[in-house]
N, C-alpha and C. Protein backbone atom coordinates (compact mmCIF):
# COMPACT_ATOMS: atom_id res chain seq x y z
N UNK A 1 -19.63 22.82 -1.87
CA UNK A 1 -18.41 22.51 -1.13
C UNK A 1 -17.57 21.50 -1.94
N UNK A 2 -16.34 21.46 -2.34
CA UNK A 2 -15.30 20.84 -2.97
C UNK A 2 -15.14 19.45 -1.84
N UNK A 3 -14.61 18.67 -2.47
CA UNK A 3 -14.11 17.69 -1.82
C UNK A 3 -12.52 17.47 -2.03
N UNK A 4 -11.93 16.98 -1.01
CA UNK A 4 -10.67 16.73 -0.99
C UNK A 4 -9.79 15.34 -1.14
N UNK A 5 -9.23 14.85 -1.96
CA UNK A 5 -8.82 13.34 -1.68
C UNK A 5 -7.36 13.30 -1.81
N UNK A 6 -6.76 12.58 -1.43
CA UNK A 6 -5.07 12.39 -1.85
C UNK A 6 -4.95 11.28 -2.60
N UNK A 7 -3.99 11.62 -3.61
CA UNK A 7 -3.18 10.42 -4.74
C UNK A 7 -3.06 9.03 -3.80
N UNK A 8 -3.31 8.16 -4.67
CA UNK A 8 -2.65 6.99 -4.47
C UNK A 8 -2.20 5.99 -5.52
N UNK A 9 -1.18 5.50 -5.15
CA UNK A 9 -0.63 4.58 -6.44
C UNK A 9 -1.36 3.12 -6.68
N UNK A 10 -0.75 2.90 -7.62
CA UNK A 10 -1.53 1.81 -8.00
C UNK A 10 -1.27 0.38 -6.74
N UNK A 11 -0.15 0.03 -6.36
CA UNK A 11 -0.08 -0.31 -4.59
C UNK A 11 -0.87 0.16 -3.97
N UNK A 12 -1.70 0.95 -3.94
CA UNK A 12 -2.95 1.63 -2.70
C UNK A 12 -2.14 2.02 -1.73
N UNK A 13 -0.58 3.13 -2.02
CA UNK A 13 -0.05 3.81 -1.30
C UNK A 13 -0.33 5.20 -1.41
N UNK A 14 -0.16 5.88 -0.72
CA UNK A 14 -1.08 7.27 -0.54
C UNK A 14 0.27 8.54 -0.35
N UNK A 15 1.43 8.76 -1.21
CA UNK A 15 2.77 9.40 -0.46
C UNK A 15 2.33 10.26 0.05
N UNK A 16 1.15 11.11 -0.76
CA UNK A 16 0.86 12.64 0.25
C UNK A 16 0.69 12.62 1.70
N UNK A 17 -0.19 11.51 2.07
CA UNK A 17 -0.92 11.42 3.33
C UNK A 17 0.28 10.91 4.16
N UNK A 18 0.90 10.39 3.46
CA UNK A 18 2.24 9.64 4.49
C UNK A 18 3.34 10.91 4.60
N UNK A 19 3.55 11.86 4.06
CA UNK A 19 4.34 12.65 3.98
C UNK A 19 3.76 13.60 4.98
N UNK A 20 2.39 14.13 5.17
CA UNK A 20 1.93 14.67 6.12
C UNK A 20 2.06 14.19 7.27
N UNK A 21 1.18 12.67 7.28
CA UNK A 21 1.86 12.24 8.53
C UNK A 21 3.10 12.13 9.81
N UNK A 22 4.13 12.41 9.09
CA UNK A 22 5.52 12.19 9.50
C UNK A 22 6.05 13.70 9.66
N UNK A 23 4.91 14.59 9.64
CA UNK A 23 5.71 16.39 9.91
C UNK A 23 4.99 16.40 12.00
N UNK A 24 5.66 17.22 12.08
CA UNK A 24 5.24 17.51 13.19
C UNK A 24 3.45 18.38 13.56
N UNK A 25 2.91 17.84 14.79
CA UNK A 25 1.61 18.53 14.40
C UNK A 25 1.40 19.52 14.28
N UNK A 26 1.89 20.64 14.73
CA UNK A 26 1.57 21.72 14.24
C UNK A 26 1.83 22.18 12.89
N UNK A 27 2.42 21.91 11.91
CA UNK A 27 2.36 21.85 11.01
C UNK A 27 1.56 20.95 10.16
N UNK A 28 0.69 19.92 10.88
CA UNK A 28 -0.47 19.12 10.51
C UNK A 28 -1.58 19.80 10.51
N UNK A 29 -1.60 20.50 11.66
CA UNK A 29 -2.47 21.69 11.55
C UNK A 29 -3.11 22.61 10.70
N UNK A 30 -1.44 22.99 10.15
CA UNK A 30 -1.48 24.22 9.67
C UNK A 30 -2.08 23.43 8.13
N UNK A 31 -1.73 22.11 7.97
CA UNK A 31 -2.16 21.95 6.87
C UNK A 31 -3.72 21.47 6.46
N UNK A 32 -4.21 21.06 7.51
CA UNK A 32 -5.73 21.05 7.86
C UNK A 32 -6.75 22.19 8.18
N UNK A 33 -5.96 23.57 7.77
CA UNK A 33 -6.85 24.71 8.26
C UNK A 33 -6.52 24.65 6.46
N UNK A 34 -5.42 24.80 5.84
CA UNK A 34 -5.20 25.12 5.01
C UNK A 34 -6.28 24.34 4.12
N UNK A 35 -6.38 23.05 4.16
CA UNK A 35 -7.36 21.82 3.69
C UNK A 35 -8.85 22.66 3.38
N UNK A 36 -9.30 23.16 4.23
CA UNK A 36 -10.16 23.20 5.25
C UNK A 36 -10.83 24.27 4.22
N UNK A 37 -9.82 25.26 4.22
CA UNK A 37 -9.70 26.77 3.35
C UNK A 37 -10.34 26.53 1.56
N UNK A 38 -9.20 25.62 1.03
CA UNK A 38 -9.70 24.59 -0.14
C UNK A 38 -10.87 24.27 -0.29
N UNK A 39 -11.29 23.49 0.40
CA UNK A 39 -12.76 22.97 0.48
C UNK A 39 -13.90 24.53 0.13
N UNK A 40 -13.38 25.13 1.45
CA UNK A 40 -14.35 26.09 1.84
C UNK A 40 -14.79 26.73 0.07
N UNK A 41 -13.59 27.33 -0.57
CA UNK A 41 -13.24 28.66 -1.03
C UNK A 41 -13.10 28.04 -2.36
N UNK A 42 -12.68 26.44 -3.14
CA UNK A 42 -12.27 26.16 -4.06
C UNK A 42 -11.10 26.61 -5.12
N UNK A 43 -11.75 26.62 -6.04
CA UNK A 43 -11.04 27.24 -7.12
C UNK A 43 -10.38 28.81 -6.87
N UNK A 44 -11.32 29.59 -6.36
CA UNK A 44 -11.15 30.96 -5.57
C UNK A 44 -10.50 31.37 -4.92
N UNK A 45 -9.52 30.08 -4.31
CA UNK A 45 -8.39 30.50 -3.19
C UNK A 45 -7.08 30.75 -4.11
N UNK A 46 -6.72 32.28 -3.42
CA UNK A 46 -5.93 32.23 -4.01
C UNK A 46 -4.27 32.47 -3.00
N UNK A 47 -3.34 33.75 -3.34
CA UNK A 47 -2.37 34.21 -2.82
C UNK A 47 -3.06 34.68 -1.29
N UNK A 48 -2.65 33.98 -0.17
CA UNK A 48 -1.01 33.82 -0.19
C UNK A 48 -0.94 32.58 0.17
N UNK A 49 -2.39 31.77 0.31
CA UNK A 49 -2.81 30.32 0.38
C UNK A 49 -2.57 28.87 -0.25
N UNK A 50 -2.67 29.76 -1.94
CA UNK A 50 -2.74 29.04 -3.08
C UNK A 50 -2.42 29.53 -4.37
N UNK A 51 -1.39 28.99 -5.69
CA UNK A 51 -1.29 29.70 -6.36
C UNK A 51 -0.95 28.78 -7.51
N UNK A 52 -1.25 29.24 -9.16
CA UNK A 52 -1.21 28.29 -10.19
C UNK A 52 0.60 27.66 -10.05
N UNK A 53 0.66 26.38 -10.62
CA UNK A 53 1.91 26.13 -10.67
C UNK A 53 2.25 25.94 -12.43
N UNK A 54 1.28 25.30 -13.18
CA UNK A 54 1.57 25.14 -14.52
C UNK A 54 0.51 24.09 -14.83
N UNK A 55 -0.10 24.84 -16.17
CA UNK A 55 -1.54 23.52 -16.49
C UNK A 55 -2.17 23.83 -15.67
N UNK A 56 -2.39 22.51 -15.17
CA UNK A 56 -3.96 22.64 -13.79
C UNK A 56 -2.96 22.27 -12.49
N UNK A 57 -2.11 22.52 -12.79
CA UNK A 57 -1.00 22.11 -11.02
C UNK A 57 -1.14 23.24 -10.54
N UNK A 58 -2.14 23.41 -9.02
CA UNK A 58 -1.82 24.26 -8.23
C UNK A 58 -0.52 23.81 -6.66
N UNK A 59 -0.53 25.15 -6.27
CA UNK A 59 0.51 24.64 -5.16
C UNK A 59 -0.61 25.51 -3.95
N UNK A 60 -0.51 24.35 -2.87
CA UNK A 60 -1.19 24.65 -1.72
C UNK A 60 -0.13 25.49 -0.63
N UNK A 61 -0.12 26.43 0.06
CA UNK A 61 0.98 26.93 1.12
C UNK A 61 0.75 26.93 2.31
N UNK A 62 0.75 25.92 3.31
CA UNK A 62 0.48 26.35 4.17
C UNK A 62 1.80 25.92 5.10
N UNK A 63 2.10 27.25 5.45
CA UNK A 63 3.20 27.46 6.33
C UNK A 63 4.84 27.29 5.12
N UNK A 64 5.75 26.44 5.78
CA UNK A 64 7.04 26.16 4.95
C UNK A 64 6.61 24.74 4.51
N UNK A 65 5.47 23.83 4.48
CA UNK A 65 5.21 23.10 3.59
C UNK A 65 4.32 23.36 1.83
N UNK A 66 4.47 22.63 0.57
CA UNK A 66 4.07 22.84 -0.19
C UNK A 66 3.40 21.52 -0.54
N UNK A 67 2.14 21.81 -1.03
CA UNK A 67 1.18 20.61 -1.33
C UNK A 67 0.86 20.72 -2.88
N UNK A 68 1.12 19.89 -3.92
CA UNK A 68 0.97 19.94 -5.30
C UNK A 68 -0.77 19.71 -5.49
N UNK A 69 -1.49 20.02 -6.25
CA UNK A 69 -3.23 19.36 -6.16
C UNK A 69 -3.83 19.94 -8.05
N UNK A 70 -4.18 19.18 -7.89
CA UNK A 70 -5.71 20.17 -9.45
C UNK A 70 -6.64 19.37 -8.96
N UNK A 71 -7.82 20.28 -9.46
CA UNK A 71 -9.28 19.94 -9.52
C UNK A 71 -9.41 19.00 -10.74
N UNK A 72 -10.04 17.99 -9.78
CA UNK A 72 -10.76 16.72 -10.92
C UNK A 72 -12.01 16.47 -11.19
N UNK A 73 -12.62 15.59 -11.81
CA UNK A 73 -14.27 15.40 -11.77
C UNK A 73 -14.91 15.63 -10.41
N UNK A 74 -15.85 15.41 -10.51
CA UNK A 74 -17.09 16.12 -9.95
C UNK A 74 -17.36 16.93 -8.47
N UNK A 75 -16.37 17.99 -8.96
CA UNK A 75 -16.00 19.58 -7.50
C UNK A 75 -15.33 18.46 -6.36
N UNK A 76 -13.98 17.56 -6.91
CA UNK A 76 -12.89 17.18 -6.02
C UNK A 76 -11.34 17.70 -6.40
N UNK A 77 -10.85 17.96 -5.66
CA UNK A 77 -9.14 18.13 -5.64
C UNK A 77 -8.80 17.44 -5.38
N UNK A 78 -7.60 17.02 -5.89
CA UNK A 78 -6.58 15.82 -5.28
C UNK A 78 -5.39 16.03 -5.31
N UNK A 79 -4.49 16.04 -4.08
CA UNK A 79 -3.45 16.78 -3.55
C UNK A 79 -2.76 15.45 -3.91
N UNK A 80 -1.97 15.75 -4.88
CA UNK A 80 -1.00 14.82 -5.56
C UNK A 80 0.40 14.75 -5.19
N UNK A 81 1.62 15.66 -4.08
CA UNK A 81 2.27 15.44 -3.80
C UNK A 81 2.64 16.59 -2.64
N UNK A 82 3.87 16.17 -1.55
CA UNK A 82 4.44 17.33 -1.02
C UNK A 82 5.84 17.32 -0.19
N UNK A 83 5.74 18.36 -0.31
CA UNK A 83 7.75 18.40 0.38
C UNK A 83 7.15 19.61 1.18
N UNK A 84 8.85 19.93 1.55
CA UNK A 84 9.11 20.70 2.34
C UNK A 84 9.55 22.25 1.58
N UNK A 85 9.31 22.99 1.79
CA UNK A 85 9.86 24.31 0.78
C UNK A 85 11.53 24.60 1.59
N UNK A 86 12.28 24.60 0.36
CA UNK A 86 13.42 25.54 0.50
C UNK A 86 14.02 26.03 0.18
N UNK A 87 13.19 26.95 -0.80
CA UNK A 87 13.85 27.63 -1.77
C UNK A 87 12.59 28.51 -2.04
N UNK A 88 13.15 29.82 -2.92
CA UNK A 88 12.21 30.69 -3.22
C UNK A 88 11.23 30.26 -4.53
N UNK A 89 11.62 29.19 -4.79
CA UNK A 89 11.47 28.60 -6.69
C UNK A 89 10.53 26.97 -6.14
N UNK A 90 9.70 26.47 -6.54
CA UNK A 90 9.35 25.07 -6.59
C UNK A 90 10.26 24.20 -7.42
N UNK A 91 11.01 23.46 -6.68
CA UNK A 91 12.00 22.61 -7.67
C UNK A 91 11.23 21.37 -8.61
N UNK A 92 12.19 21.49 -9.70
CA UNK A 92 11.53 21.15 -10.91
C UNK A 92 11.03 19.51 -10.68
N UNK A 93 11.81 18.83 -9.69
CA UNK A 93 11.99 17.45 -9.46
C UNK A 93 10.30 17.30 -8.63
N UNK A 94 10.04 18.13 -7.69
CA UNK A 94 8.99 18.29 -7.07
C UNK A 94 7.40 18.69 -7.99
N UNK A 95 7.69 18.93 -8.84
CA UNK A 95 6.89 19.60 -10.33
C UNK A 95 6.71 18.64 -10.31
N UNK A 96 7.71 17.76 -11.18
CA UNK A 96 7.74 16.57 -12.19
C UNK A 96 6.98 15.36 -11.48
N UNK A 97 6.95 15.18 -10.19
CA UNK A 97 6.56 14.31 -9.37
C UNK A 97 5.56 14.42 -9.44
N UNK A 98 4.42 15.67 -9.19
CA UNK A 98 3.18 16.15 -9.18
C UNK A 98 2.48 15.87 -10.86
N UNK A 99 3.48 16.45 -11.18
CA UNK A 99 2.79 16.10 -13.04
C UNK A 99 2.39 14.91 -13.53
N UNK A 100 3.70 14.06 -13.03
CA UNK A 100 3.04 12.55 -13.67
C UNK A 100 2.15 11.92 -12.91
N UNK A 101 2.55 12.19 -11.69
CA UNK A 101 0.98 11.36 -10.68
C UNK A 101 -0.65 12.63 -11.02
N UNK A 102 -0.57 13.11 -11.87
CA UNK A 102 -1.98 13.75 -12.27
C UNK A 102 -1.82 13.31 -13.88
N UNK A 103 -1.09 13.45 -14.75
CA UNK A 103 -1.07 12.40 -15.89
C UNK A 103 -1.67 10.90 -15.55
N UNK A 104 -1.39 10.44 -14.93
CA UNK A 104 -1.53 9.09 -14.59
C UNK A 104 -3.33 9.03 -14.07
N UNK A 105 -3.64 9.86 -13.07
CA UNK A 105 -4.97 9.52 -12.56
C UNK A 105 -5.79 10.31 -14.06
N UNK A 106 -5.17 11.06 -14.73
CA UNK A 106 -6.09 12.08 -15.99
C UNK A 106 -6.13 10.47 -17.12
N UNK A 107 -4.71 10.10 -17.40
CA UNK A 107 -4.86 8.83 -18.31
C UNK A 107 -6.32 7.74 -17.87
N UNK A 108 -6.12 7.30 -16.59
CA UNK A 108 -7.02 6.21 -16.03
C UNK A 108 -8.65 6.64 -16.21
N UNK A 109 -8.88 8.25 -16.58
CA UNK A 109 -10.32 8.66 -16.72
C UNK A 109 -10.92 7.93 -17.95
């Protein structure tokens, strides 16, 4: 079974978890089955759940939210950022956000 953790900055702020927080629950939900799925299924999950974004950036889907994550040491993911989807494309600003907060925890190894 994979384990799951969310980013945090060097402040011991956590944006993913706070960004979840502040959606409505059913869409908390949807992102805790989705969680849930991750864990279960790992690396293996794929469309229409989960899908490569670039490098080791996957994008999590659950529902009209998008969750940025890669697999790190020892069988954990860490869901490194998320918005809201609105658009057919992952915007590049939303990428870039995800990239350097996994640069950053890959540098600190």
């Amino acid at each position: 079974m994979w384990r799951i953790v969310f980013y945090k900055d060097r402040r011991g702020k956590c944006p993913p978890l706070e960004f979840i927080e502040e959606l409505p629950i059913v869409e908390q939900a949807k992102i805790r089955n989705t969680l849930r799925l991750l864990q279960e299924f790992g690396p293996h999950l794929t469309m229409p759940h989960a899908r490569p974004i670039k490098d080791k950036l996957w994008e999590l889907r659950p529902g009209g939210i998008r969750l940025f994550y890669f697999a790190f040491i020892d069988q954990q993911f860490v869901i490194l950022h998320g918005y809201r989807k609105q658009s057919m494309k992952a915007p590049e600003r939303e990428i870039a956000t995800a990239l350097r907060r996994m640069q950053e925890l890959l540098d600190e190894e």
